[in-house]
N, C-alpha and C. Protein backbone atom coordinates (compact mmCIF):
# COMPACT_ATOMS: atom_id res chain seq x y z
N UNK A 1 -18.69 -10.07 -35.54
CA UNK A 1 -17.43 -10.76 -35.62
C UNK A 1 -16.35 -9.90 -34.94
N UNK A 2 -15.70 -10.34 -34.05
CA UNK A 2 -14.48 -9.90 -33.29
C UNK A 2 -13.57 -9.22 -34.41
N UNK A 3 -12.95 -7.82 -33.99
CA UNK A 3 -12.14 -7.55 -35.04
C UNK A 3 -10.52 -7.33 -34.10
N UNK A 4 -9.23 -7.71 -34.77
CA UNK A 4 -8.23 -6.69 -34.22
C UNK A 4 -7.56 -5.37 -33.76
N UNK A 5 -7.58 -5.10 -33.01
CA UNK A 5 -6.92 -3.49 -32.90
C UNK A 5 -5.32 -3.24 -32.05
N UNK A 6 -5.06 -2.51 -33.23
CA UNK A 6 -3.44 -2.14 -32.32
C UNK A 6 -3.85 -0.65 -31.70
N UNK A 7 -3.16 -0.64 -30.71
CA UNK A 7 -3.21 0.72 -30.05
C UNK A 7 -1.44 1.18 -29.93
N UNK A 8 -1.42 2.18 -30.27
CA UNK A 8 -0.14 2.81 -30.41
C UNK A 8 0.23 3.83 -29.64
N UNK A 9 1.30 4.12 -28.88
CA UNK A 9 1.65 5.55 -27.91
C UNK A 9 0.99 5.97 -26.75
N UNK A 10 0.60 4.68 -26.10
CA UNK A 10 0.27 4.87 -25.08
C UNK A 10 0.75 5.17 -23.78
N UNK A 11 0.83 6.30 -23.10
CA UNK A 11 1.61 6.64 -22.14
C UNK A 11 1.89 5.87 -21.32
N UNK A 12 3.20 5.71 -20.49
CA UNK A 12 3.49 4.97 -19.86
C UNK A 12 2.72 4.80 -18.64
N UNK A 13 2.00 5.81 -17.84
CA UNK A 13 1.21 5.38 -16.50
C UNK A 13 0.14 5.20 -16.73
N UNK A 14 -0.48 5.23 -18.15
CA UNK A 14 -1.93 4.64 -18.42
C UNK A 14 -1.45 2.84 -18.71
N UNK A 15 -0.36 2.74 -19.29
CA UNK A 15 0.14 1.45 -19.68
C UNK A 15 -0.02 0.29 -17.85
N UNK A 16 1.31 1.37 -17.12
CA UNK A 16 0.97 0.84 -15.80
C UNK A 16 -0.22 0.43 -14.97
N UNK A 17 -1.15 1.50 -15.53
CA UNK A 17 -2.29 1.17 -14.35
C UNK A 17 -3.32 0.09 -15.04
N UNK A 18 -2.98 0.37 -16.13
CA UNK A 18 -4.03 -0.85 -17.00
C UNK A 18 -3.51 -2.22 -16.57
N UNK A 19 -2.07 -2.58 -16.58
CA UNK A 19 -1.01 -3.65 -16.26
C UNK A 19 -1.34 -3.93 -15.05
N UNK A 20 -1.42 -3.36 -13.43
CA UNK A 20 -1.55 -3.05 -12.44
C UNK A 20 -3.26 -3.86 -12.60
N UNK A 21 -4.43 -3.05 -13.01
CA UNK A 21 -5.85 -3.57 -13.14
C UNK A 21 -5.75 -4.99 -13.60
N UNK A 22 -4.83 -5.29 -14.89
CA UNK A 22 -5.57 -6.23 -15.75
C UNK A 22 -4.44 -7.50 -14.07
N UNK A 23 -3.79 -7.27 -13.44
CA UNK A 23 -3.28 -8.16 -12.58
C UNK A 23 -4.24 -8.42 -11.36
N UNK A 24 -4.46 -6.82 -10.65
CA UNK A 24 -5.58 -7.29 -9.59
C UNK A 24 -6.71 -7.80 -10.14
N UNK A 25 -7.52 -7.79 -10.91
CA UNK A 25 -8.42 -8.71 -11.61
C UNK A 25 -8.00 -9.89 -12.22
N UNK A 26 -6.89 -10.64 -11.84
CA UNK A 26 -6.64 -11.76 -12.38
C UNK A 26 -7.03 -11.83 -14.02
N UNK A 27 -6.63 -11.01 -14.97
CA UNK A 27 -7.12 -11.18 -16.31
C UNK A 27 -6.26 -10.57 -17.26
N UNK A 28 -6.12 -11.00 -18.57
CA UNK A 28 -5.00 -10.69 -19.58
C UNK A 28 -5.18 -9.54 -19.86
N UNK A 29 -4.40 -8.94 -20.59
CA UNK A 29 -4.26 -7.43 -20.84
C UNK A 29 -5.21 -6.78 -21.31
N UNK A 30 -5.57 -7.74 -22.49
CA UNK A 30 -6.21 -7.96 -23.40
C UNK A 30 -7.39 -7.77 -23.23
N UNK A 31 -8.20 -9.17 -22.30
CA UNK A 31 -9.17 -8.56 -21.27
C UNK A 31 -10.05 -7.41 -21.02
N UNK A 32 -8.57 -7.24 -19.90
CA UNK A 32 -8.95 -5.77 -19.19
C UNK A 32 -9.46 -4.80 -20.11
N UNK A 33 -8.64 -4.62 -21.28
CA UNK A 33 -8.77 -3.56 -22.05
C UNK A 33 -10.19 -3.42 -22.58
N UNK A 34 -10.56 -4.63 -23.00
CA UNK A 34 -12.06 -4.70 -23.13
C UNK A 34 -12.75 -4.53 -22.23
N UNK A 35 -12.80 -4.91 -21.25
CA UNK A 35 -13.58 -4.88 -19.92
C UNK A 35 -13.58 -3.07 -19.23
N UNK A 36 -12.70 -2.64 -19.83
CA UNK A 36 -12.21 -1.01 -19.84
C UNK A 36 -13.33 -0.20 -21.21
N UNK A 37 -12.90 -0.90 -22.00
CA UNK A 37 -13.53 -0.18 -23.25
C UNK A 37 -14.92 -0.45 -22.81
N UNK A 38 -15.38 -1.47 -22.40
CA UNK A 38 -17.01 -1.80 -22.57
C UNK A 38 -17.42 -0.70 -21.25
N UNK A 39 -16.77 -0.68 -20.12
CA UNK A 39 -17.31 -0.01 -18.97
C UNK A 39 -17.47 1.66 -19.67
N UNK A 40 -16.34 2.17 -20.50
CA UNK A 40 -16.46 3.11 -20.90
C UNK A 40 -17.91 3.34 -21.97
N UNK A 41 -17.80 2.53 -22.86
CA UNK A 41 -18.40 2.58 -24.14
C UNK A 41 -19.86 2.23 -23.63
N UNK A 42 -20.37 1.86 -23.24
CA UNK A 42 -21.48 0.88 -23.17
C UNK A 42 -21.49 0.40 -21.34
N UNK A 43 -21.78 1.62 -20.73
CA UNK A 43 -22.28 2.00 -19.39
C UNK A 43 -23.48 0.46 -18.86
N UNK A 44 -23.63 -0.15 -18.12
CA UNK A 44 -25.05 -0.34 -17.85
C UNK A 44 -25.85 0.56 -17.22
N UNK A 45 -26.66 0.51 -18.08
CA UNK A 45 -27.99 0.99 -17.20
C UNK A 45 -28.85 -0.03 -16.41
N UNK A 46 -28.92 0.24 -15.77
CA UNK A 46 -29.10 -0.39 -13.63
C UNK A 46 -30.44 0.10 -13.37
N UNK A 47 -31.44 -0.33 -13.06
CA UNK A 47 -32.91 0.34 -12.22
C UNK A 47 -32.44 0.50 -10.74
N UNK A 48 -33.24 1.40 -10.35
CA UNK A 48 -32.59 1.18 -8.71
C UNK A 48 -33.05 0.18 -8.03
N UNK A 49 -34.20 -0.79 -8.36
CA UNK A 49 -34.16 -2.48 -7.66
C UNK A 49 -33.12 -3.34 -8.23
N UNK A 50 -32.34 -2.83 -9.68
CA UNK A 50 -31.51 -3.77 -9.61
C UNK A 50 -30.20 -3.41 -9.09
N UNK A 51 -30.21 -2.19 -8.45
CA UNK A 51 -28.82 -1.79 -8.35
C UNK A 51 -29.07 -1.85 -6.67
N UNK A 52 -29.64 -2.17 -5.79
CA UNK A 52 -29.87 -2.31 -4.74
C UNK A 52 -29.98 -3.65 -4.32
N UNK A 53 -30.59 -4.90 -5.49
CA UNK A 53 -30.74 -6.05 -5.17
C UNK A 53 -28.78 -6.66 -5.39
N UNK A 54 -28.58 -6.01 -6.17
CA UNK A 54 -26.41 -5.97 -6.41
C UNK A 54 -25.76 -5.59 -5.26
N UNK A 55 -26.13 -4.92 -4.32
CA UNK A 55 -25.58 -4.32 -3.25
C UNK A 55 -26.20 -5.69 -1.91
N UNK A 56 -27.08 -5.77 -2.38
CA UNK A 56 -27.93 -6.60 -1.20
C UNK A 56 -26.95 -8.24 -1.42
N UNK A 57 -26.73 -8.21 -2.94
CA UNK A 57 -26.23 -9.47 -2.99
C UNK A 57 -24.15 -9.53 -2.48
N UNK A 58 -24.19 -8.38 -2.43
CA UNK A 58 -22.41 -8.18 -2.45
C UNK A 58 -22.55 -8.40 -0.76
N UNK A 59 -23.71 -7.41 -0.09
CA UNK A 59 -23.23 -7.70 1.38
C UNK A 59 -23.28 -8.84 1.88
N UNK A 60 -24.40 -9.92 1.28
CA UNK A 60 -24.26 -11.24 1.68
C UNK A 60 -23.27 -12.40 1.65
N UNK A 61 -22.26 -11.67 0.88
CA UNK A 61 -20.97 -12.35 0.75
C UNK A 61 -20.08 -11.89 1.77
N UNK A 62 -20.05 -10.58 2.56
CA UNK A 62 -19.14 -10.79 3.35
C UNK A 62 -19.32 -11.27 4.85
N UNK A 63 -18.46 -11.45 5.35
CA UNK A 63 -18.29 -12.78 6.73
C UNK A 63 -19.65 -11.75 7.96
N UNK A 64 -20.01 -12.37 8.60
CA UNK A 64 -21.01 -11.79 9.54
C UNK A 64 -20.08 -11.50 10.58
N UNK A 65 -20.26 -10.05 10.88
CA UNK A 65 -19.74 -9.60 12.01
C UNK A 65 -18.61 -9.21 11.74
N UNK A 66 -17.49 -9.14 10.75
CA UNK A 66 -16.60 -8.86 10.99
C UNK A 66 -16.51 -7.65 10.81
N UNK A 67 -17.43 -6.52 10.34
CA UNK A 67 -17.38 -5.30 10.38
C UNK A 67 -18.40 -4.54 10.70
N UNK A 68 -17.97 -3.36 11.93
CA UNK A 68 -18.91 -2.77 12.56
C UNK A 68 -18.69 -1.33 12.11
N UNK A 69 -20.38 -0.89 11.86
CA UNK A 69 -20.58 0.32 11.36
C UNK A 69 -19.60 1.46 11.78
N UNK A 70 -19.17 1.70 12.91
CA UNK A 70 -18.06 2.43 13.30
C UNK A 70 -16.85 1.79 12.52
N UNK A 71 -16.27 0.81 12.49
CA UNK A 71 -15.48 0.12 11.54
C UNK A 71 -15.30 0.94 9.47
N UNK A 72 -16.82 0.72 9.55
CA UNK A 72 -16.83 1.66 8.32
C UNK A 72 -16.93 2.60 8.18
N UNK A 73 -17.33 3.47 9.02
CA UNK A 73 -17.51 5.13 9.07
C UNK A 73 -16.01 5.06 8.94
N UNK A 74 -15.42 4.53 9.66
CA UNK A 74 -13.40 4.87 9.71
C UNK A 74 -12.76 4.80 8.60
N UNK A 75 -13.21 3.49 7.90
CA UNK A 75 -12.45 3.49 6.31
C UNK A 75 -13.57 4.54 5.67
N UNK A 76 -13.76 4.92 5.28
CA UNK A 76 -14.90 6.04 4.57
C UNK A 76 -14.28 7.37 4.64
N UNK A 77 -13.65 8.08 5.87
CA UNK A 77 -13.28 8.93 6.49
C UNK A 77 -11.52 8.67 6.15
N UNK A 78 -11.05 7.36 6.19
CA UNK A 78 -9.86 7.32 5.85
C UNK A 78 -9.23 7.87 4.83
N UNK A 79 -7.99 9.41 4.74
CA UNK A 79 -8.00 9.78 3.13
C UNK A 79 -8.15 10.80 2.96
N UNK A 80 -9.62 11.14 3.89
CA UNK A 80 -10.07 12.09 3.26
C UNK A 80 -9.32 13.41 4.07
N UNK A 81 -9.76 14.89 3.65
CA UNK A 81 -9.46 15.85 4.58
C UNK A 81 -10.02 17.03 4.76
């Protein structure tokens, strides 16, 4: 059974970036916070066919061609120093 929790004194740039997350994910605060707690609390564990068949399925979503391996070596490298 779902229980309530207040959280109290939470710093203001953990407040922001949670606010900031729970927006780029389109999802309530509320949400996030769970979706935060569970990633923390309760990790998945992944085999490496399933964590490769996840990768296999993410690249098939993006557009063909619009990014060339030199393309990504650049953002990869972007940042860094």
């Amino acid at each position: 059974m779902p229980v309530n929790l207040t959280i109290k004194n939470i710093p203001d740039v953990v407040y922001e970036r949670l606010r900031e997350s729970a927006e780029m994910n389109r999802r309530s605060m509320n949400s996030e916070v769970i979706v935060c707690l569970e990633a923390a609390l309760m990790p998945a564990r992944l085999t490496v066919a399933e964590r490769i068949a996840r990768a296999r399925a993410l690249r098939s979503e993006l557009p063909k061609g619009k990014f060339k391996a030199k393309d990504i070596d650049a953002f990869k490298r972007e940042g860094r120093s």
